[in-house]
Every structure is written in C-alpha cells, then in structure tokens.
PDB file of N, CA and C in Angstrom:
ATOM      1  N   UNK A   1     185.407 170.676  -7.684  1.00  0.00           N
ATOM      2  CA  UNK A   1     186.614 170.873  -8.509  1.00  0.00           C
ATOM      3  C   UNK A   1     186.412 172.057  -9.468  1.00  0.00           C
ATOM      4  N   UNK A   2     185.141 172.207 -10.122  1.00  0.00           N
ATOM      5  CA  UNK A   2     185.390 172.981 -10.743  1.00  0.00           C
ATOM      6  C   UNK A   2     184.962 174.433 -10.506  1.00  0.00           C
ATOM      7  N   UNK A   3     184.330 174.540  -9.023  1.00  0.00           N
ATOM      8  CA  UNK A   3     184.151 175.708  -8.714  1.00  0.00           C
ATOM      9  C   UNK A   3     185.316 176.456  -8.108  1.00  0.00           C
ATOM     10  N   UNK A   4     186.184 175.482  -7.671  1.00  0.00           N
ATOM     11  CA  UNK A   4     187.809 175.829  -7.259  1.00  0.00           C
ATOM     12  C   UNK A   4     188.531 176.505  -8.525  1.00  0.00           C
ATOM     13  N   UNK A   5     187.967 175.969  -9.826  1.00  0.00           N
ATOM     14  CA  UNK A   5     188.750 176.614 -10.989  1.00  0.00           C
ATOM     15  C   UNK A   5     188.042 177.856 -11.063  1.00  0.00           C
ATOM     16  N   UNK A   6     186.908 178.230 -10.958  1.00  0.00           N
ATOM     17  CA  UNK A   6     186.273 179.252 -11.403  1.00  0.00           C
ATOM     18  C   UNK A   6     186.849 180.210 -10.342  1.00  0.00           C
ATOM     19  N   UNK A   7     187.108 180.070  -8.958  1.00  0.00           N
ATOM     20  CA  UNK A   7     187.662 180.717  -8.129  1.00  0.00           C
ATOM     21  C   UNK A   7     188.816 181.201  -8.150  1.00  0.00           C
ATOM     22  N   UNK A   8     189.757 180.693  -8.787  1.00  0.00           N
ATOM     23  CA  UNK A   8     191.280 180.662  -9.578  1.00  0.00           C
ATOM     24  C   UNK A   8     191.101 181.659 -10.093  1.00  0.00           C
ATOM     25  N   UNK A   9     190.134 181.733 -11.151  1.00  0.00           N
ATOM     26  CA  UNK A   9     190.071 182.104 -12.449  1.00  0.00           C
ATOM     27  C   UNK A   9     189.583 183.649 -12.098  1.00  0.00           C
ATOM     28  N   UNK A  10     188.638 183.883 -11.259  1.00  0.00           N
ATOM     29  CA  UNK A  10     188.603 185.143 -10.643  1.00  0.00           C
ATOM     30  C   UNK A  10     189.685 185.963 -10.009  1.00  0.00           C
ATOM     31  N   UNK A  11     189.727 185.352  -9.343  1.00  0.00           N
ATOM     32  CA  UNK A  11     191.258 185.574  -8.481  1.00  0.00           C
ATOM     33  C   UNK A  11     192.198 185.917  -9.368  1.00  0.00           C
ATOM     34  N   UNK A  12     192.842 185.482 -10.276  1.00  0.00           N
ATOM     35  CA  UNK A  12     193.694 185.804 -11.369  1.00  0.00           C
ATOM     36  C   UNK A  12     193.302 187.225 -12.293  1.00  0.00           C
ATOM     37  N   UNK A  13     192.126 186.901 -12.477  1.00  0.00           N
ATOM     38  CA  UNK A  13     191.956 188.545 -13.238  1.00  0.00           C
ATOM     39  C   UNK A  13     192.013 189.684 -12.375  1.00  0.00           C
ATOM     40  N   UNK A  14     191.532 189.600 -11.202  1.00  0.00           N
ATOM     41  CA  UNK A  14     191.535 190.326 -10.027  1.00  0.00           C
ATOM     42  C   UNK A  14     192.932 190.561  -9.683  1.00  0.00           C
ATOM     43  N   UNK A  15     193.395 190.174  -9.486  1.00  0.00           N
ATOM     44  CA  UNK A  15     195.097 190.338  -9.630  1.00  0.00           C
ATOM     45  C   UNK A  15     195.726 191.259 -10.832  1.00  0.00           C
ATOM     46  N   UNK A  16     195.510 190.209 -11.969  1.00  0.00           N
ATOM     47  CA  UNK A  16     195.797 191.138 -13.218  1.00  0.00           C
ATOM     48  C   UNK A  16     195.017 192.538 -13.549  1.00  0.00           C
ATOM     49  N   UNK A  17     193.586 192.917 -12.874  1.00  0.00           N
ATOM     50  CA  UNK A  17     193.312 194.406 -12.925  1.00  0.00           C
ATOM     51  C   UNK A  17     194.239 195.311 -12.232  1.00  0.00           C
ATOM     52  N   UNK A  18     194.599 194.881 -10.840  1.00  0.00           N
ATOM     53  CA  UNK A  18     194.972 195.431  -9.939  1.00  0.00           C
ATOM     54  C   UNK A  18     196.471 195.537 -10.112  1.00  0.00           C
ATOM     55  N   UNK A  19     197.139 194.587 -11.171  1.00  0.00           N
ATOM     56  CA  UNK A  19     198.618 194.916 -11.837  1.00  0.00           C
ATOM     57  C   UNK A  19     198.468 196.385 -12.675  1.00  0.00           C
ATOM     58  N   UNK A  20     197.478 196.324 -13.674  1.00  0.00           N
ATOM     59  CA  UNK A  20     197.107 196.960 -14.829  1.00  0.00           C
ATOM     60  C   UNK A  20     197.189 198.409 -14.179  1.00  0.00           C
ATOM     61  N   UNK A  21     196.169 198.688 -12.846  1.00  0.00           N
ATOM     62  CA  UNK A  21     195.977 199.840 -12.581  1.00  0.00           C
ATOM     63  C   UNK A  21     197.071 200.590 -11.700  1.00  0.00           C
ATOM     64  N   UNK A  22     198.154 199.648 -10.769  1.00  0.00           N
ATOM     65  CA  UNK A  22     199.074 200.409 -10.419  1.00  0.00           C
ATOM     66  C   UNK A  22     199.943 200.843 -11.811  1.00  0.00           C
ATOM     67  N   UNK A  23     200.625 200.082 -12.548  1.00  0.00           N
ATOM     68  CA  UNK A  23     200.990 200.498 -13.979  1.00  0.00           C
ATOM     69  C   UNK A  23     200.152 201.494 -14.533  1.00  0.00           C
ATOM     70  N   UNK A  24     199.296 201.344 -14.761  1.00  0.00           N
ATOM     71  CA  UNK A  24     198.673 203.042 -15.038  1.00  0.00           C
ATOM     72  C   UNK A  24     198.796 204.421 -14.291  1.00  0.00           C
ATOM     73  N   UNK A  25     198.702 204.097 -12.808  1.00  0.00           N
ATOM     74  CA  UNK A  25     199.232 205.189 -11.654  1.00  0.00           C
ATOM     75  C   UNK A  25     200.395 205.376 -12.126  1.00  0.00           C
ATOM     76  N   UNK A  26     201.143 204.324 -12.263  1.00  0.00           N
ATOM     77  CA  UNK A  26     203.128 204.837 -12.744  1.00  0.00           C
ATOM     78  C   UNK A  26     202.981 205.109 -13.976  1.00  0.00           C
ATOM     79  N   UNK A  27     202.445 205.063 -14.642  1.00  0.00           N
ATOM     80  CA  UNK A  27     202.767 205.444 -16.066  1.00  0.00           C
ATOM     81  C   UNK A  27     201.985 207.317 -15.598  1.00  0.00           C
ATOM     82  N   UNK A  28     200.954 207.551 -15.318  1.00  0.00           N
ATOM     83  CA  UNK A  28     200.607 208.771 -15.120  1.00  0.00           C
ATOM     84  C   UNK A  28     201.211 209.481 -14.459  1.00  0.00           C
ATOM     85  N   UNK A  29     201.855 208.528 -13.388  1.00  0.00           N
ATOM     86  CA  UNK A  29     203.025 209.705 -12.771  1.00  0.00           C
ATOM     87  C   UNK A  29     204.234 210.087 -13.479  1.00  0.00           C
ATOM     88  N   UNK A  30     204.920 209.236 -14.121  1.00  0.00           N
ATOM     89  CA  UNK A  30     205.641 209.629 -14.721  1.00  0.00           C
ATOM     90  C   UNK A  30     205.406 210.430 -15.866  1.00  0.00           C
ATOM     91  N   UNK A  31     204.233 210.724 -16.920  1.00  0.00           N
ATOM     92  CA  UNK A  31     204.100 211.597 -17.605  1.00  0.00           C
ATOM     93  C   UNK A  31     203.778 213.262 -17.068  1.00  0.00           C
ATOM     94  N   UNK A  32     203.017 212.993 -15.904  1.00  0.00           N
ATOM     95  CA  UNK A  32     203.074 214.558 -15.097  1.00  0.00           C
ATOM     96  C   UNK A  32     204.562 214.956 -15.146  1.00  0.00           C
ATOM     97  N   UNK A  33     205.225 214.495 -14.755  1.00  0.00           N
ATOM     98  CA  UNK A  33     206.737 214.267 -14.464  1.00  0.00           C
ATOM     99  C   UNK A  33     207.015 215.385 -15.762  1.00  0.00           C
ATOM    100  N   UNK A  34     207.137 214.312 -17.118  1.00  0.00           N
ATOM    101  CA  UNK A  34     207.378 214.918 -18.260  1.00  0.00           C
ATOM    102  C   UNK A  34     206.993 215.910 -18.554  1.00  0.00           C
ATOM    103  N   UNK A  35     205.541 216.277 -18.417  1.00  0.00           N
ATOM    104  CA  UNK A  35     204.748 217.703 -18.793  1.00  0.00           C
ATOM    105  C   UNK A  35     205.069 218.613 -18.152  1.00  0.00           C
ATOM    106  N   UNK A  36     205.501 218.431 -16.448  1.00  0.00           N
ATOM    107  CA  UNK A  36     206.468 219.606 -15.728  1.00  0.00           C
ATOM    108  C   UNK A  36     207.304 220.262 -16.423  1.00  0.00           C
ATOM    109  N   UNK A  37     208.339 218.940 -17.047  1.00  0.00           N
ATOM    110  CA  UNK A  37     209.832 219.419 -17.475  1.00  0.00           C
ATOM    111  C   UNK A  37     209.844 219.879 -18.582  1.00  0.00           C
ATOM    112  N   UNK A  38     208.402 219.759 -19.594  1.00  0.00           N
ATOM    113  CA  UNK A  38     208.329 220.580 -20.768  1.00  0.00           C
ATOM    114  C   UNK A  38     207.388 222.232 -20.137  1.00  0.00           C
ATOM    115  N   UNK A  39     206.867 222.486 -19.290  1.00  0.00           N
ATOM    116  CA  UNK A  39     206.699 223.794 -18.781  1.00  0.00           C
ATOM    117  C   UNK A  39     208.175 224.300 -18.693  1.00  0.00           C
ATOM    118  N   UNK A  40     208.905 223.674 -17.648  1.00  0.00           N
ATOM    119  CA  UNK A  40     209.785 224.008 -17.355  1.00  0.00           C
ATOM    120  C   UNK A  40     210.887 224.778 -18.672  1.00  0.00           C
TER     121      UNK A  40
END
C-alpha cells in the first residue's frame, strides 16, 4: 500500500515537471515573439 503511494507520488511530480517545462517552452516562445516585434 504504501509503496503504491510513493509511486503516485512520483508520478505526480513527474507530471507536474513536465507541465512546468512545456509552460516554460510557451512562455519563451512567446517572448522571442515580443523581442522580434520590439526589433521590428
């Protein structure tokens, strides 16, 4: 039982990194974005 939680419990952060870092890809893309349109 409780190695099933600890497995959860991995699994869940592992998830939540892997939220964190596409949100960081979109957030970086969209600021390239911005820094274009201020060259521009």
């Amino acid at each position: 039982m409780i190695l099933i939680m600890i497995i959860n419990a991995v699994f869940l952060a592992l998830a939540l990194m892997a939220l964190l870092r596409s949100r960081k890809k979109k957030s970086d893309a969209m600021g390239k974005k911005e820094s274009t349109k201020h060259v521009l």
